[in-house]
Protein backbone atom coordinates (compact mmCIF):
# COMPACT_ATOMS: atom_id res chain seq x y z
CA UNK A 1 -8.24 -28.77 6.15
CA UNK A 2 -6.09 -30.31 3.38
CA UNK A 3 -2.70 -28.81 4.06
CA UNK A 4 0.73 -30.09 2.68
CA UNK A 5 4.57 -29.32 4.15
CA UNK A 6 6.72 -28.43 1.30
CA UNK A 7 10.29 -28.56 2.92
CA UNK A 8 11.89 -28.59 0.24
CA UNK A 9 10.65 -24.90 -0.99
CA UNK A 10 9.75 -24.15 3.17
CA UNK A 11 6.41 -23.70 2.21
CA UNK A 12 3.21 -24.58 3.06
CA UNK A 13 0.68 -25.61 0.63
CA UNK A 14 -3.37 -26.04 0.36
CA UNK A 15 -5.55 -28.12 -1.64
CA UNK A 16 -8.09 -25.35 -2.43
CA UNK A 17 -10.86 -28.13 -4.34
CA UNK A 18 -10.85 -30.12 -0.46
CA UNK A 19 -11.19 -26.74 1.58
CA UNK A 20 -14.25 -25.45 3.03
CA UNK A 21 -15.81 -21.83 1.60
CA UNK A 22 -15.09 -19.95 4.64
CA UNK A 23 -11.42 -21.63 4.41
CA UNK A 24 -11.12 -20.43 1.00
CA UNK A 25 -12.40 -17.18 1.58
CA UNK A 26 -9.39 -16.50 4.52
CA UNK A 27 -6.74 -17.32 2.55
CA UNK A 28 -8.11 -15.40 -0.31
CA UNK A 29 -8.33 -11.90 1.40
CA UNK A 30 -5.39 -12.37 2.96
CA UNK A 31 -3.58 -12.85 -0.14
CA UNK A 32 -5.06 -11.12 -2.85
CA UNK A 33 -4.32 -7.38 -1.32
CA UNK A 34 -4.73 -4.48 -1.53
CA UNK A 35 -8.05 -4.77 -3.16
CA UNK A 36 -9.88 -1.30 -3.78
CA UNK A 37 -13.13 -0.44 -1.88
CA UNK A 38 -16.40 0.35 -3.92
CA UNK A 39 -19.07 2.07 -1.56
CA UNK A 40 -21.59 1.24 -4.19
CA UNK A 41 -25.20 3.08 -4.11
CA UNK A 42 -28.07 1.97 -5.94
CA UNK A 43 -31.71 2.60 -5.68
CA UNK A 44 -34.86 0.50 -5.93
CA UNK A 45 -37.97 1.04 -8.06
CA UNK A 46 -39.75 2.73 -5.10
CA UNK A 47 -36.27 5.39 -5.50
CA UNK A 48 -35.17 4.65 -2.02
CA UNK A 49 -31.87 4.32 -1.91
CA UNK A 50 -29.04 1.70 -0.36
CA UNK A 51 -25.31 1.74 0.29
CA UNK A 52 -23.20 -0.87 1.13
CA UNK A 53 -19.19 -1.02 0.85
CA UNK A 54 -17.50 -4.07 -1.33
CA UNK A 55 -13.84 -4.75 -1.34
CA UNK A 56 -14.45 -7.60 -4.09
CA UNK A 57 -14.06 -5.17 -6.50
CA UNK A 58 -11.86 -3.48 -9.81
CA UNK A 59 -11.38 -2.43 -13.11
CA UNK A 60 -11.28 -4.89 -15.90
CA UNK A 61 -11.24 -3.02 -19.42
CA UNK A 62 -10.99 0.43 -20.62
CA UNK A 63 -13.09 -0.26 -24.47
CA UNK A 64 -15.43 -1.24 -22.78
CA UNK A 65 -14.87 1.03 -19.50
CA UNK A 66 -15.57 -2.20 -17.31
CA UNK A 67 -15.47 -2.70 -14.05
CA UNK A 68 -16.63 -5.62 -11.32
CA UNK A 69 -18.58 -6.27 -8.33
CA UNK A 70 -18.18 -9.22 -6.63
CA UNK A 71 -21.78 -9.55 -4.35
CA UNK A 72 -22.14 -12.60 -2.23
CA UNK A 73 -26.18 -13.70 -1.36
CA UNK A 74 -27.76 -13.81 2.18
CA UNK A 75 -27.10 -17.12 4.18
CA UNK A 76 -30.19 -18.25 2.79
CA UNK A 77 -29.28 -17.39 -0.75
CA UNK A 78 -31.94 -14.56 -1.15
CA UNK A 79 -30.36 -11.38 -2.87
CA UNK A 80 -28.51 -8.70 -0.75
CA UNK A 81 -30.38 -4.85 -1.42
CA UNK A 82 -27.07 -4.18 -3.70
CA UNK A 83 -27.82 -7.42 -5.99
CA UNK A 84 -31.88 -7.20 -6.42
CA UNK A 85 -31.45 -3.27 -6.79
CA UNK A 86 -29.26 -3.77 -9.68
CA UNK A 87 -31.44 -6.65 -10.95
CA UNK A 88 -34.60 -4.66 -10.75
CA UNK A 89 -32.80 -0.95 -12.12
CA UNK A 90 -30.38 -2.34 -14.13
CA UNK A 91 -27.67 0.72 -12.83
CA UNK A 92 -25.71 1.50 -10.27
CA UNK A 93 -22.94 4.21 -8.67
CA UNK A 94 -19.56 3.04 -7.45
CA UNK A 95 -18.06 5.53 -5.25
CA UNK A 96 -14.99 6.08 -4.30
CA UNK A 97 -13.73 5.76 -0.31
CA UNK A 98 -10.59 8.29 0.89
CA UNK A 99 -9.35 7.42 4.11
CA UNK A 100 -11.30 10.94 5.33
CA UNK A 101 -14.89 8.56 4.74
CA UNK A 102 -13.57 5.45 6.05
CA UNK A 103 -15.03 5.50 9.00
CA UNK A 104 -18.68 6.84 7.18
CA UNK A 105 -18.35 4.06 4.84
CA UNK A 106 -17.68 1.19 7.26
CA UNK A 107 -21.12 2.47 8.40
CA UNK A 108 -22.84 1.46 6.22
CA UNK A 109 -21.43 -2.16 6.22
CA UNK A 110 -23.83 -2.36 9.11
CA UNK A 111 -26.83 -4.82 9.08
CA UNK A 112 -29.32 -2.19 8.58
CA UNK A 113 -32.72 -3.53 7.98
CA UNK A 114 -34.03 -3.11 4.21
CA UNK A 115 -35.07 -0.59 3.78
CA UNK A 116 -32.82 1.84 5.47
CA UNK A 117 -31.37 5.30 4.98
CA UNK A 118 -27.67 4.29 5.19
CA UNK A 119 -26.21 7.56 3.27
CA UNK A 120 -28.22 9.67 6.07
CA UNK A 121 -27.07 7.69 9.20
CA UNK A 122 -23.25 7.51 7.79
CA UNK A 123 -23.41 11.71 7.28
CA UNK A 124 -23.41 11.28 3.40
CA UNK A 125 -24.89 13.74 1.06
CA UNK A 126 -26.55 12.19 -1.61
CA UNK A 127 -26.33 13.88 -5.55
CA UNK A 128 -28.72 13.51 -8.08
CA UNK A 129 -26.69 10.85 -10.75
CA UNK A 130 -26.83 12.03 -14.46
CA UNK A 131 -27.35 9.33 -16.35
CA UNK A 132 -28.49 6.85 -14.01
CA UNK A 133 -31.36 6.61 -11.40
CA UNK A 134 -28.61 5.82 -8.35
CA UNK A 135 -27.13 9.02 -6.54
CA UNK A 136 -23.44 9.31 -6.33
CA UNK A 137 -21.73 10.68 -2.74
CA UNK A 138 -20.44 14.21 -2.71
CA UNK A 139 -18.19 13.41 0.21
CA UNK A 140 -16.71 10.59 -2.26
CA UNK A 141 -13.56 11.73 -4.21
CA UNK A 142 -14.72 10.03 -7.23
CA UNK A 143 -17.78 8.68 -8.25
CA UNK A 144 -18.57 6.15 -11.18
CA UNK A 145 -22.18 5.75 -12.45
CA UNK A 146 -22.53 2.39 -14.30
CA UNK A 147 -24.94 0.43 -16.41
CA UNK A 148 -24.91 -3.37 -15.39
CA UNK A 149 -23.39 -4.69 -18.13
CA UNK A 150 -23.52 -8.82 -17.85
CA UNK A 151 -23.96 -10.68 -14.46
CA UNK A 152 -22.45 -14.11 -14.12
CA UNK A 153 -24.09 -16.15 -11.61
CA UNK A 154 -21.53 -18.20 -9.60
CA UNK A 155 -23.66 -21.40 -8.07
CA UNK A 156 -26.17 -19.86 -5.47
CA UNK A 157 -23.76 -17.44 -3.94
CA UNK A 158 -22.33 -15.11 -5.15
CA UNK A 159 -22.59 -12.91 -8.46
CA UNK A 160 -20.04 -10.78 -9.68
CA UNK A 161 -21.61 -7.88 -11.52
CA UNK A 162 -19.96 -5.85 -14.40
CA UNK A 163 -20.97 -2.55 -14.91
CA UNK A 164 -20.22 -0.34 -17.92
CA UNK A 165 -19.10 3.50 -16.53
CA UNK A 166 -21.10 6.07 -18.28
CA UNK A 167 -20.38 9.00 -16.55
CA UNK A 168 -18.22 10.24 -13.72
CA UNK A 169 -17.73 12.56 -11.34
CA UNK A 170 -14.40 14.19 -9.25
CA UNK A 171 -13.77 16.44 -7.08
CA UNK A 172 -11.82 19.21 -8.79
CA UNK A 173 -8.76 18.79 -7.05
CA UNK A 174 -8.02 15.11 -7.53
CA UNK A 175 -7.88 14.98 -11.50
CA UNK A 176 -5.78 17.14 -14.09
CA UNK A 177 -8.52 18.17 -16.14
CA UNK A 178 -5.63 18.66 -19.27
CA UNK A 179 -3.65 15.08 -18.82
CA UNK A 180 -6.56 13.32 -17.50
CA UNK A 181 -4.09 12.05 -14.15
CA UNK A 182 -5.63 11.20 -11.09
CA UNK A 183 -3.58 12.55 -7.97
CA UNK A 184 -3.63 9.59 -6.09
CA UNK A 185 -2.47 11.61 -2.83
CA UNK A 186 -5.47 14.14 -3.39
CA UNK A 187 -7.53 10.74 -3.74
CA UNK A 188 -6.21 9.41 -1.30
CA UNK A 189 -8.32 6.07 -1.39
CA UNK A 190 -7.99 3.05 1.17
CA UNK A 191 -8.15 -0.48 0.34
CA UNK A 192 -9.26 -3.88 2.50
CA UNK A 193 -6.30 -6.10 3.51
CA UNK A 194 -7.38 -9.48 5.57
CA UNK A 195 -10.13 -9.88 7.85
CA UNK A 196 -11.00 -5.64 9.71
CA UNK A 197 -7.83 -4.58 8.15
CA UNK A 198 -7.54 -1.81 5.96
CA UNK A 199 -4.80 0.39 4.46
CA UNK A 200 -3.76 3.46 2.78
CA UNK A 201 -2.42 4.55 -0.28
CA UNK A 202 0.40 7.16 1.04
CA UNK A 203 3.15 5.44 0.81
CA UNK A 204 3.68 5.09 -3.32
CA UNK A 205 7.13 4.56 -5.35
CA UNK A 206 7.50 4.92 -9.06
CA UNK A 207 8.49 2.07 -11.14
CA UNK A 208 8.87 2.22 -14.80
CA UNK A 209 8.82 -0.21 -17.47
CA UNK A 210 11.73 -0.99 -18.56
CA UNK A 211 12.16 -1.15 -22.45
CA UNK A 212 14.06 -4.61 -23.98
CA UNK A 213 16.71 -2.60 -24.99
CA UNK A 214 17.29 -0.41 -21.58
CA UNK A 215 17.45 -3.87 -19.25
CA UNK A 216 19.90 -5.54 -21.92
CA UNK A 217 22.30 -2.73 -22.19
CA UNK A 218 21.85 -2.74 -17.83
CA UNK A 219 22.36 -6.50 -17.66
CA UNK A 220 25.86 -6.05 -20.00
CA UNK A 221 26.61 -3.28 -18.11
CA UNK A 222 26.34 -5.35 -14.50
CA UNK A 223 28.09 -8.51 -15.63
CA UNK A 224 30.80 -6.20 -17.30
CA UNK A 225 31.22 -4.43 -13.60
């Protein structure tokens, strides 16, 4: 491990070109938090269906809608169901997980041989998507049915995936149908911290932009006091 003492800033610092992947990959989930959890659902040209969670995951643009799955491969770099689904159907659902589905979707994390009816061993009721061949999850405050957009292949293992939203689904009570606001206490949505740790949402503050000309007339204000 390449790891340098900074005691002049009492830091500690890492070398991230000499550390190992696995290395990497701690001090990346441990840092870059909270990231959102996609319980993505996808089908394969036979229609059967797979789910599998993925906290490598977000929102990138708007015009486009864009948004990103990060999918690592197998050990033995073949695709995982998620990946060749997506190859092979070119769509895919990204749904939503509250903190009442946690449990549900950490399920279906499981190593279920391919194959497998995740949605029905986790409780989940499958819907009919609308403009794509994946089902979204009822139980699943929001639902996002993409196209795949552009995959970028990153060496042999891992791909992230960007998907273009084309339709989506809420349940009534989470979204303002006039303002188009999310409640995010009605969505109530969990994200992955490090390692098995996850967290909620419930604890929220508002913070405001500040215009150029409110935190100038503040900073006069404070060095005049």
């Amino acid at each position: 491990m390449s790891l340098h003492r900074e005691p002049e800033t009492d830091s500690v610092a890492f070398d991230f070109r000499a550390l190992g992947e696995r290395e990497r990959y701690k001090l990346m989930i441990g840092t870059i938090v909270p990231r959102p959890i996609a319980l993505v659902t996808t089908v394969d040209p036979q229609g059967r269906v797979n789910a599998a969670p993925f906290s490598f995951f977000n929102c990138l643009s708007a015009d486009p809608p864009i948004l990103a799955l990060g999918v690592e491969n197998h050990a033995d770099m073949s695709f995982k169901d998620t990946a060749l689904n997506i190859r092979l159907t070119e769509v895919f659902t990204v749904n939503i997980v509250s903190h009442a589905i946690a449990e549900s979707m950490h399920l279906c994390a499981a190593d279920f041989p391919p194959g497998a009816d995740e949605l029905s061993a986790a409780g989940f009721t499958p819907v009919p998507g609308v403009k794509v061949a994946s089902p979204w999850i009822k139980e699943a405050p929001a639902a996002l049915e993409c196209r795949r957009h552009l995959t970028l292949e990153l060496g042999r293992s891992r791909q992230i995936i960007l998907g273009e939203i084309v339709y989506a689904h809420y349940r009534s009570d989470v979204v303002d149908t006039e303002r188009l606001r999310i409640d995010p206490a009605r969505l109530d949505a969990i994200a992955r911290l490090g390692g098995s740790v996850c967290s909620t949402i419930r604890d929220r503050f508002e913070m405001p932009t500040p215009s150029f000309a409110e935190w100038s007339t503040r900073s006069r204000s404070e060095k005049v006091g």
